[in-house]
N, C-alpha and C. Protein backbone atom coordinates (compact mmCIF):
# COMPACT_ATOMS: atom_id res chain seq x y z
N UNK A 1 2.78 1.50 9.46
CA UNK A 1 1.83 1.83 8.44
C UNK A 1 1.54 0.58 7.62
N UNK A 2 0.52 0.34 7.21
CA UNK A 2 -0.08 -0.46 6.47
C UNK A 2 -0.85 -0.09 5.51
N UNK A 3 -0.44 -1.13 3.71
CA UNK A 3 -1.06 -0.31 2.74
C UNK A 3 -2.30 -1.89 2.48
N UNK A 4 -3.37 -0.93 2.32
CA UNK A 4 -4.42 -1.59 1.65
C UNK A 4 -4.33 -2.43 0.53
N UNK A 5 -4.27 -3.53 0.46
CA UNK A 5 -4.06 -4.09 -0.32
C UNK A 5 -5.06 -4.21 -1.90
N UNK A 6 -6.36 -3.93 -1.75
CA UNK A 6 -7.08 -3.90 -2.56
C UNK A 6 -7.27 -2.53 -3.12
N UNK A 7 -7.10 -1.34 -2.37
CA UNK A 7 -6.70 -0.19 -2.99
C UNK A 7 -5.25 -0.06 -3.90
N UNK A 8 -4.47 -0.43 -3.44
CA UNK A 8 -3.11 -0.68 -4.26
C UNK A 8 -3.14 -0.80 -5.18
N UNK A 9 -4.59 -2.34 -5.39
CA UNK A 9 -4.26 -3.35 -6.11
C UNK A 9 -4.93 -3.01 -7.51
N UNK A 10 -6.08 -2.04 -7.11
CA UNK A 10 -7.30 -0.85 -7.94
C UNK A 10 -6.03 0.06 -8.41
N UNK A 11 -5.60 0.46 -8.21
CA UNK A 11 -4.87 1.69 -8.22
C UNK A 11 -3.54 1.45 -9.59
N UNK A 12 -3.28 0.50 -9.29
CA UNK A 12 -1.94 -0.38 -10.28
C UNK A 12 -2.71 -0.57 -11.40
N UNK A 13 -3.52 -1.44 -11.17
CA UNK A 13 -3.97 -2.10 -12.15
C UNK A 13 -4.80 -1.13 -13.34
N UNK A 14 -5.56 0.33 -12.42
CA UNK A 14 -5.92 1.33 -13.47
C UNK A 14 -5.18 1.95 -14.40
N UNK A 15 -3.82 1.74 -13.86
CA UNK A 15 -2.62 2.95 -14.38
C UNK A 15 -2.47 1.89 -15.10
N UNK A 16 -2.05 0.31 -15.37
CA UNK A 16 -1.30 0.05 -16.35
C UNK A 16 -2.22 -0.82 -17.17
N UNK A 17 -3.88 -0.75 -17.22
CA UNK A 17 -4.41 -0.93 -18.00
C UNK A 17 -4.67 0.44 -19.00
N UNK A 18 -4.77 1.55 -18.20
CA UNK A 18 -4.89 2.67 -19.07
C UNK A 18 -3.50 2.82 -19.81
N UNK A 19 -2.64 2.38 -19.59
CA UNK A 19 -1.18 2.63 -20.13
C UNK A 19 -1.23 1.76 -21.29
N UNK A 20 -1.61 0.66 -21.43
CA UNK A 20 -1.44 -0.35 -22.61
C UNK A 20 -2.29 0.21 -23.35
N UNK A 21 -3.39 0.40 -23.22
CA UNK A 21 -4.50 0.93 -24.08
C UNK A 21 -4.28 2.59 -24.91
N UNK A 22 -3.65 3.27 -23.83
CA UNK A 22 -3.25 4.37 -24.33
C UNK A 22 -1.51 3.99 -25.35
N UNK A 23 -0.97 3.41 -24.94
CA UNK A 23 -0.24 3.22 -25.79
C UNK A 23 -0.61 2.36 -27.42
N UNK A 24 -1.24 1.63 -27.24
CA UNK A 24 -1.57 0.80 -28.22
C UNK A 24 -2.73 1.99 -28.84
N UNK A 25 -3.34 3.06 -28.39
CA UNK A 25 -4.42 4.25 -29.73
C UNK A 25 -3.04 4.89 -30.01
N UNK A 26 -2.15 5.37 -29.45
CA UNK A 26 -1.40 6.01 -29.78
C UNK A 26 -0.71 5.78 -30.92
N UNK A 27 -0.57 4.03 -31.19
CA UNK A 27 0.10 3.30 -31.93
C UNK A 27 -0.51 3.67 -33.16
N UNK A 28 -1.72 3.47 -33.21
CA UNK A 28 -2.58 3.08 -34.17
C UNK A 28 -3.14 4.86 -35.05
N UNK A 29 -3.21 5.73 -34.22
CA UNK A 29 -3.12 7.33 -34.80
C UNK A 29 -1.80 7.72 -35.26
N UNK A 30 -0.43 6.94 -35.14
CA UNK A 30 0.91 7.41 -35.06
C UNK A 30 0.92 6.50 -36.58
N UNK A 31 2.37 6.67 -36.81
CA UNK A 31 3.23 6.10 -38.04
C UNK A 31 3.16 4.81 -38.22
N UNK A 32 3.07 4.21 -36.79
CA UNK A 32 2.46 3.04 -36.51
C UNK A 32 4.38 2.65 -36.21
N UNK A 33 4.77 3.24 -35.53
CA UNK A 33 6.25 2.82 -35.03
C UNK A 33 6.63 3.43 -33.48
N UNK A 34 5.38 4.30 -32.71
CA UNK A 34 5.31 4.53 -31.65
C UNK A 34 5.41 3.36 -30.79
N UNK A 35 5.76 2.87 -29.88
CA UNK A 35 5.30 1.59 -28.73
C UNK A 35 5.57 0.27 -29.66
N UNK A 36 6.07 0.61 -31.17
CA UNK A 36 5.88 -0.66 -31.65
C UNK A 36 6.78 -2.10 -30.67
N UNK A 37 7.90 -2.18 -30.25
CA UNK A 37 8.42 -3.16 -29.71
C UNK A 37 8.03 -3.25 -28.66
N UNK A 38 7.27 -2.17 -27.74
CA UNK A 38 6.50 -2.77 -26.55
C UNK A 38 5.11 -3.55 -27.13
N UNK A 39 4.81 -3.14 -27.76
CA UNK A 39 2.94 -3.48 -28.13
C UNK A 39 3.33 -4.99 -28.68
N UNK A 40 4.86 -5.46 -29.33
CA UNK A 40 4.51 -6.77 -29.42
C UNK A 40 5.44 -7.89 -28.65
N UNK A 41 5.84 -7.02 -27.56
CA UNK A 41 6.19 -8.01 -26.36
C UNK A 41 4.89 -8.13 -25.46
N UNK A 42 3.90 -7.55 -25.71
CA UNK A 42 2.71 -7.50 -24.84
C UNK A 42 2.41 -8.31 -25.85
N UNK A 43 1.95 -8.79 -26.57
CA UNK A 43 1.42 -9.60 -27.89
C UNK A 43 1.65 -11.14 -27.12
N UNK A 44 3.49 -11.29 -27.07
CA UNK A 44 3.68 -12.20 -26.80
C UNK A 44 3.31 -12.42 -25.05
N UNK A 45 3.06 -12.04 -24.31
CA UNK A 45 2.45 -12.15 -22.94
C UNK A 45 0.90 -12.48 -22.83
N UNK A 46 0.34 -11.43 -23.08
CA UNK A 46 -1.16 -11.65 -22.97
C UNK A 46 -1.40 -12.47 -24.53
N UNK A 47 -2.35 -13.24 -24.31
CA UNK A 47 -2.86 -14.22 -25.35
C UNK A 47 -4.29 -13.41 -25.79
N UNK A 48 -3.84 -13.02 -27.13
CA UNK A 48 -5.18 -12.84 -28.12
C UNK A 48 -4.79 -10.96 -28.03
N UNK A 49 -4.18 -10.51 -27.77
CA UNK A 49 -3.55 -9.01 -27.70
C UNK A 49 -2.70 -8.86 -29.06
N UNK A 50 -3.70 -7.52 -30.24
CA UNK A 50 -3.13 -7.02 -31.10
C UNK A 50 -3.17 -6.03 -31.05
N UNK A 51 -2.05 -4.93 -31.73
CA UNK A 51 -2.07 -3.32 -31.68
C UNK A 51 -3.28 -3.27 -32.62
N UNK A 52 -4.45 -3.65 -32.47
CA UNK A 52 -5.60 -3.15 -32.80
C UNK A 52 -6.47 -2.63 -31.47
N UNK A 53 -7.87 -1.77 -32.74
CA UNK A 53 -8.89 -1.19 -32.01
C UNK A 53 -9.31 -2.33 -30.77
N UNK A 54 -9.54 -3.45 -31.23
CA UNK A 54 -10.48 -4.22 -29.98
C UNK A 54 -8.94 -4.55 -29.31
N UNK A 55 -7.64 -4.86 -29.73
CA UNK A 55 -6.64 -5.03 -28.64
C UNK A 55 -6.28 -3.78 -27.89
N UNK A 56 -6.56 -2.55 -27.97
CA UNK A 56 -6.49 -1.89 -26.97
C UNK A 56 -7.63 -1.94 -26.09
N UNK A 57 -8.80 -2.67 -26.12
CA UNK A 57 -10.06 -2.60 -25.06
C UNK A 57 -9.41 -4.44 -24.52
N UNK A 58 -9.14 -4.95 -25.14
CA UNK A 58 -7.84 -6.51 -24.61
C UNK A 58 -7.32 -5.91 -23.64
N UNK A 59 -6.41 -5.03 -24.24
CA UNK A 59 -5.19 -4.91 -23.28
C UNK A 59 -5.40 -4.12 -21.53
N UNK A 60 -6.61 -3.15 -21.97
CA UNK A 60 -7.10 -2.64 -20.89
C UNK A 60 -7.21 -4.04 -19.99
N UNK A 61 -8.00 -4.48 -20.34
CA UNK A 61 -8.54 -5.90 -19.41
C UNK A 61 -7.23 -6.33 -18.72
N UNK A 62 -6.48 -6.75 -19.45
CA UNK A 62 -5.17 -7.92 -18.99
C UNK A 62 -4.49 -7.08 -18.21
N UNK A 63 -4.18 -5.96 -18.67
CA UNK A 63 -3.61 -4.77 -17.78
C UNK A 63 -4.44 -4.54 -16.26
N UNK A 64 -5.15 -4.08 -16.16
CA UNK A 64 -6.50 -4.07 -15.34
C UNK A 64 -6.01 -5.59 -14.48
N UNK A 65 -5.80 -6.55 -14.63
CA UNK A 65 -5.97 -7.74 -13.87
C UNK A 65 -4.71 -7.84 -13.41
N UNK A 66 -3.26 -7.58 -14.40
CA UNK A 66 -2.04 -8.12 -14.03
C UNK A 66 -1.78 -6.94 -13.07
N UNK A 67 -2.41 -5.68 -13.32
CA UNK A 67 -1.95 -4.89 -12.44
C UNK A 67 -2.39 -4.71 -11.09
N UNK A 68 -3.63 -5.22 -10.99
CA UNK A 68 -4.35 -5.43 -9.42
C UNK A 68 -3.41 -6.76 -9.05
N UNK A 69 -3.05 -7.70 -9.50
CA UNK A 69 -2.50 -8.80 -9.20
C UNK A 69 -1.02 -8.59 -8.81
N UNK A 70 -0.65 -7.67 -9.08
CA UNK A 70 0.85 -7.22 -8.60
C UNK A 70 1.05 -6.37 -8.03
N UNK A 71 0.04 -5.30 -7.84
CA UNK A 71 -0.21 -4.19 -6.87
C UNK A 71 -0.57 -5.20 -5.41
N UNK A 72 -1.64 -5.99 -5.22
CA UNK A 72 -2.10 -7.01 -4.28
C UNK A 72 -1.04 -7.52 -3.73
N UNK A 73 -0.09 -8.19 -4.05
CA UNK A 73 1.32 -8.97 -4.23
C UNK A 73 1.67 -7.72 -3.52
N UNK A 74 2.48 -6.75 -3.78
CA UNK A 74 2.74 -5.54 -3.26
C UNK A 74 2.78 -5.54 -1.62
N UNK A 75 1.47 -4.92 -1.98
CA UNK A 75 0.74 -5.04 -0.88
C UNK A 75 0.86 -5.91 0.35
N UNK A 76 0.54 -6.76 -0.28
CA UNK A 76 0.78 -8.06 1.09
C UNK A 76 1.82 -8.19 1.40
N UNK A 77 2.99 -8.46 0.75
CA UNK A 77 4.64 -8.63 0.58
C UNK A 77 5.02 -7.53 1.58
N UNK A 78 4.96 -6.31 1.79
CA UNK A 78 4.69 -4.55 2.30
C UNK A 78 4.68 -5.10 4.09
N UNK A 79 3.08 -5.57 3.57
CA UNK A 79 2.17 -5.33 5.41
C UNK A 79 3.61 -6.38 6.12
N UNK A 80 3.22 -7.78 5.63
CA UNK A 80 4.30 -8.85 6.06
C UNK A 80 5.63 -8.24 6.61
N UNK A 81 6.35 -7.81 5.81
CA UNK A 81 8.00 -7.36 6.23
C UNK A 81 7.97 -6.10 7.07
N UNK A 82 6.67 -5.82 6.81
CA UNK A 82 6.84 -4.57 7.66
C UNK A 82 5.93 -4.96 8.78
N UNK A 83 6.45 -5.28 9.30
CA UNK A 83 5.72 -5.28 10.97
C UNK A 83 6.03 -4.60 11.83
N UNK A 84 5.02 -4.04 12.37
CA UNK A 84 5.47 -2.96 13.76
C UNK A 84 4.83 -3.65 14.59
N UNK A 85 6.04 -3.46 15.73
CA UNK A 85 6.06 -3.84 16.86
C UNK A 85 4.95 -3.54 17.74
C-alpha cells in the first residue's frame, strides 16, 4: 500500500492549522489561561504569531504549511520503507 503523499500532506496540515487557530479563539473567549503555554511556544516557533485575532488567521497559515510539510515527509518516508516486493 501506498499513501499519497499530497493528500496526507492536505489532510495534516488542515487539522493542525485548524487546531492552532481553534486553540488560540478559544484562548481569547476563555480567561485567557486556556492553551496559554502552548500559544506561546508557538509564539516562539512561528515568527510574527500572537494569541491574537489576526494570530489565529497567522497561525492557520503556518499550521496549514508545517503541517502539509510533515504530513509530505510522512508520506514519502512511508512509500520508501515500505516497499513491496
Amino acid at each position: 500500500m501506498k499513501f499519497n503523499a499530497k493528500a496526507l500532506g492536505f489532510s495534516v496540515g488542515v487539522i493542525w492549522g485548524v487546531a492552532i487557530a481553534l486553540v488560540t479563539v478559544i484562548y481569547l473567549f476563555s480567561a485567557k489561561t486556556y492553551g496559554q503555554n502552548f500559544l506561546y511556544a508557538l509564539s516562539s516557533i512561528y515568527p510574527g504569531f500572537l494569541p491574537t485575532p489576526a494570530g489565529a488567521f497567522l497561525g492557520l497559515c503556518y499550521g496549514f504549511v508545517d503541517g502539509f510539510i510533515g504530513g509530505w515527509l510522512v508520506a514519502k518516508m512511508y512509500n520508501f520503507f515500505a516497499k513491496e516486493n
